[in-house]
C-alpha atoms as a PDB file:
ATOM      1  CA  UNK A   1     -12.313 -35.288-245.996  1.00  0.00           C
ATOM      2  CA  UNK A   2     -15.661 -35.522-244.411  1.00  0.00           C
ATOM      3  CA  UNK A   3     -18.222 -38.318-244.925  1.00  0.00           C
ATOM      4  CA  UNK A   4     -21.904 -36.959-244.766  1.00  0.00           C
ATOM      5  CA  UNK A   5     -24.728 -39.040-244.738  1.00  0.00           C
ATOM      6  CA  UNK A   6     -28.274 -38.043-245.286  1.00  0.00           C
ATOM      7  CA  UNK A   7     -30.844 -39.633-243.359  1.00  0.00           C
ATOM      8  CA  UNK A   8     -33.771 -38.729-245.718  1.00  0.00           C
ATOM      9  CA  UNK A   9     -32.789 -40.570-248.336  1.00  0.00           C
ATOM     10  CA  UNK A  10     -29.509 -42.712-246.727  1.00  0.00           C
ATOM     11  CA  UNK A  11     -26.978 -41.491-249.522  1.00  0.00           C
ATOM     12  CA  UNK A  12     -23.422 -40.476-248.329  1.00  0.00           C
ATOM     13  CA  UNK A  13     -20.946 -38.093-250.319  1.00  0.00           C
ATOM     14  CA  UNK A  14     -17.600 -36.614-249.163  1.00  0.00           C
ATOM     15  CA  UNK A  15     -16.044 -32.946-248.990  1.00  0.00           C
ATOM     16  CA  UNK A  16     -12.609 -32.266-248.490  1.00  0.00           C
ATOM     17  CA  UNK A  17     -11.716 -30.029-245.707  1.00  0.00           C
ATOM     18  CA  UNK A  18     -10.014 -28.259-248.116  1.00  0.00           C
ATOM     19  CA  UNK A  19     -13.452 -26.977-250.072  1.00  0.00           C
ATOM     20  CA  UNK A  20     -15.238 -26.618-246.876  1.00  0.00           C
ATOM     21  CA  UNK A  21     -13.876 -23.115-246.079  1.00  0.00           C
ATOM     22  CA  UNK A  22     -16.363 -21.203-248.675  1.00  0.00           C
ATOM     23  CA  UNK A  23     -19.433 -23.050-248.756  1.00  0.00           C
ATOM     24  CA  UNK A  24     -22.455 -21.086-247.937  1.00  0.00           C
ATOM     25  CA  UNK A  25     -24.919 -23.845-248.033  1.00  0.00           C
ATOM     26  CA  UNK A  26     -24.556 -27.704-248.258  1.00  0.00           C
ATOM     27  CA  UNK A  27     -27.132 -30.364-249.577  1.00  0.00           C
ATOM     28  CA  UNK A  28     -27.513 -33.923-250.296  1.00  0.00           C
ATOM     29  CA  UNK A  29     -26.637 -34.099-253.935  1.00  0.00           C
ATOM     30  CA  UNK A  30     -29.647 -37.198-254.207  1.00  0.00           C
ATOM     31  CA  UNK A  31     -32.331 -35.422-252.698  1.00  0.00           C
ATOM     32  CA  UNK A  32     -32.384 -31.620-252.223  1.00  0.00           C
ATOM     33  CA  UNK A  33     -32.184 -31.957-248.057  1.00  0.00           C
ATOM     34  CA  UNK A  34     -29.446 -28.998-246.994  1.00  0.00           C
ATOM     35  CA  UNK A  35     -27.427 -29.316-243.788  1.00  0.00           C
ATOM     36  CA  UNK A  36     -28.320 -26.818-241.320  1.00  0.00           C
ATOM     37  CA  UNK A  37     -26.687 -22.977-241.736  1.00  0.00           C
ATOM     38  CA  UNK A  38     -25.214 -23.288-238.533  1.00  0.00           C
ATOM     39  CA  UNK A  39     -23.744 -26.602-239.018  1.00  0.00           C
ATOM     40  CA  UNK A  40     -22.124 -25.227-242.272  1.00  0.00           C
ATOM     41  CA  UNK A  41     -20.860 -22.193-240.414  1.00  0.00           C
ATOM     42  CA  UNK A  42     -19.033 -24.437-237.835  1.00  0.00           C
ATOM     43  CA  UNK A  43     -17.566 -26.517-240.852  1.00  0.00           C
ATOM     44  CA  UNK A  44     -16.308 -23.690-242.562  1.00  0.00           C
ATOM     45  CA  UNK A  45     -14.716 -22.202-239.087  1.00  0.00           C
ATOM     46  CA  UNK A  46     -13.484 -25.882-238.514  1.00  0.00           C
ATOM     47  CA  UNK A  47     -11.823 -26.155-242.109  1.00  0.00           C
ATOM     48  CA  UNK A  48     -10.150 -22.457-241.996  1.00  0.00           C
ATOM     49  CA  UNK A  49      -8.467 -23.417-238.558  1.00  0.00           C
ATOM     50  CA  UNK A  50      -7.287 -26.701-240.008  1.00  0.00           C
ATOM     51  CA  UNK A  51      -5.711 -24.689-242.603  1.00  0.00           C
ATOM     52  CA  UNK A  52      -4.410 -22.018-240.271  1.00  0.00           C
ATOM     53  CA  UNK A  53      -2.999 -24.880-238.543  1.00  0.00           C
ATOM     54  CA  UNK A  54      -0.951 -26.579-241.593  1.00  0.00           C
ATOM     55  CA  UNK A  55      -0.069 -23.044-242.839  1.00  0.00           C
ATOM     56  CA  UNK A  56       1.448 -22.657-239.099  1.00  0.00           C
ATOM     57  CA  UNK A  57       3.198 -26.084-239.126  1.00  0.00           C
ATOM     58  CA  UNK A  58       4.275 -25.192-243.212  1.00  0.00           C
ATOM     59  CA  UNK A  59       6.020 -22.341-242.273  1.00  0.00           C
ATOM     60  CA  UNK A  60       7.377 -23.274-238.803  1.00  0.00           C
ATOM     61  CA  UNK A  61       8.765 -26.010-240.385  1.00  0.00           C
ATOM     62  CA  UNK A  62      12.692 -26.685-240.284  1.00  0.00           C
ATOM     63  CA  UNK A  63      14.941 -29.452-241.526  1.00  0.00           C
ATOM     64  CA  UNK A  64      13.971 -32.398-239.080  1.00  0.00           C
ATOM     65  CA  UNK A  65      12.351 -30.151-236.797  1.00  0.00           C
ATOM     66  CA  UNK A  66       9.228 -30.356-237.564  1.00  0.00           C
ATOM     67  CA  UNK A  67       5.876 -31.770-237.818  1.00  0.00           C
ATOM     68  CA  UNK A  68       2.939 -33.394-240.320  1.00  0.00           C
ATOM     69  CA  UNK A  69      -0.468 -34.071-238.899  1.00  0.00           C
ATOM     70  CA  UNK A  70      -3.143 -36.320-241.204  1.00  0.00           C
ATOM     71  CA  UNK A  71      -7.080 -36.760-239.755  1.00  0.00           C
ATOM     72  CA  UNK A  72      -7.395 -40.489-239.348  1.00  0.00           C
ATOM     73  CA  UNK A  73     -10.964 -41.480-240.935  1.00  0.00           C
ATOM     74  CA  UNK A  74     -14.033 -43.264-239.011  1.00  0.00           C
ATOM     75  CA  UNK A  75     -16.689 -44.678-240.489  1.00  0.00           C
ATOM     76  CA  UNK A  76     -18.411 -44.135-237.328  1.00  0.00           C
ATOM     77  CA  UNK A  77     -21.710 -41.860-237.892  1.00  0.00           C
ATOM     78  CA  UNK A  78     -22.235 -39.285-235.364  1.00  0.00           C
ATOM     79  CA  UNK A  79     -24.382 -38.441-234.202  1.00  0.00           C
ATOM     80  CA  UNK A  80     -26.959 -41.424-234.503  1.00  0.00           C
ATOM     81  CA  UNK A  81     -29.908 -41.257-236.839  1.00  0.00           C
ATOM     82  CA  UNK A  82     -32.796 -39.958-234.796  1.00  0.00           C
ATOM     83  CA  UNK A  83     -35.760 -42.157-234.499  1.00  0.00           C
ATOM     84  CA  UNK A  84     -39.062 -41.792-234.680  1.00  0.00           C
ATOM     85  CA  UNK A  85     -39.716 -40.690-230.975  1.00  0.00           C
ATOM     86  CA  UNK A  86     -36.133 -39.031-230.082  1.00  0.00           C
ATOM     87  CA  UNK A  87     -36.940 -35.908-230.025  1.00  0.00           C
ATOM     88  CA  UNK A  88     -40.312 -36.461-228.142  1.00  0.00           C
ATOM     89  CA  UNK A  89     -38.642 -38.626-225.735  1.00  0.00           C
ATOM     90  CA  UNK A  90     -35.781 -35.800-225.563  1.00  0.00           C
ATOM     91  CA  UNK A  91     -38.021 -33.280-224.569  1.00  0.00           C
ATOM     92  CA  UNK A  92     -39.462 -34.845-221.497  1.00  0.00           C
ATOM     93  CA  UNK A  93     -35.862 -35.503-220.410  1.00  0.00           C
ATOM     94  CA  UNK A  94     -35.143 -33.001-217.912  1.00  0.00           C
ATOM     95  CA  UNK A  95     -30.966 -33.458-217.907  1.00  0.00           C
ATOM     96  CA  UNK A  96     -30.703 -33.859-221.615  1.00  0.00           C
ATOM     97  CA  UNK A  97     -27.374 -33.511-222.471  1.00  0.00           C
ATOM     98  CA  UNK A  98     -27.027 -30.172-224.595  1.00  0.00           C
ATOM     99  CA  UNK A  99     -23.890 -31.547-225.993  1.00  0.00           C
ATOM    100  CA  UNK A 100     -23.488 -35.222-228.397  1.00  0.00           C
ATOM    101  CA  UNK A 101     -20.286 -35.278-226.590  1.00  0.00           C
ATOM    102  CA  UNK A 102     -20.106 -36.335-222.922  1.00  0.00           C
ATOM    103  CA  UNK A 103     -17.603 -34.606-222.088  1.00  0.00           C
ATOM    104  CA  UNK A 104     -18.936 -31.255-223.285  1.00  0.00           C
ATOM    105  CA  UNK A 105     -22.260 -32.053-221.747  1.00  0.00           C
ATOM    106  CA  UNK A 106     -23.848 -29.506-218.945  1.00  0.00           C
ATOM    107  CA  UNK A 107     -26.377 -30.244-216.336  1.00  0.00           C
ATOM    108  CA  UNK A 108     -28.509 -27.580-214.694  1.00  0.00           C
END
């Protein structure tokens, strides 16, 4: 299941991975505001490897050799709400990270 929250109006709702893997488009259900295309691309590739994965594990499976996986929830937002000035300030920053995730993150 995955939490999202819209900043525009600060309203959460949930999708389970398991109705991720044919939506075209996805929007805050208060407001209208739709989660970028290429964000809903990445959680529909995300959600058909999960399943790939638990079909692979389903049918690998023998009797006590074998293995279950569960995604542990957070309640931890990421990444941040922007403020007012972030992407200003981001701009002038000449090693901005190009990735949320420091380990992912390139420098020139």
């Amino acid at each position: 299941m995955l939490k999202f929250h819209c900043h525009t109006c600060e309203e959460s709702f949930n999708i389970s991975f398991e109705n991720l893997y044919n939506k075209e488009s996805i929007c805050c259900q208060n407001c209208g505001h739709y989660v970028p295309t290429d964000v809903v691309k990445s959680l529909r590739d995300f959600s058909t490897a999960y399943m790939d994965a638990v079909d692979s594990l389903y049918n690998a499976g023998e009797y006590k050799k074998c293995w279950s996986l569960s995604i542990a929830g957070s309640d931890t937002l990421v990444p941040k709400k922007k403020e007012k000035l972030s992407n200003f300030l981001d701009n002038l920053d000449n090693n901005k990270n190009v990735s949320y995730w420091k380990h992912r993150s390139k420098k020139d």
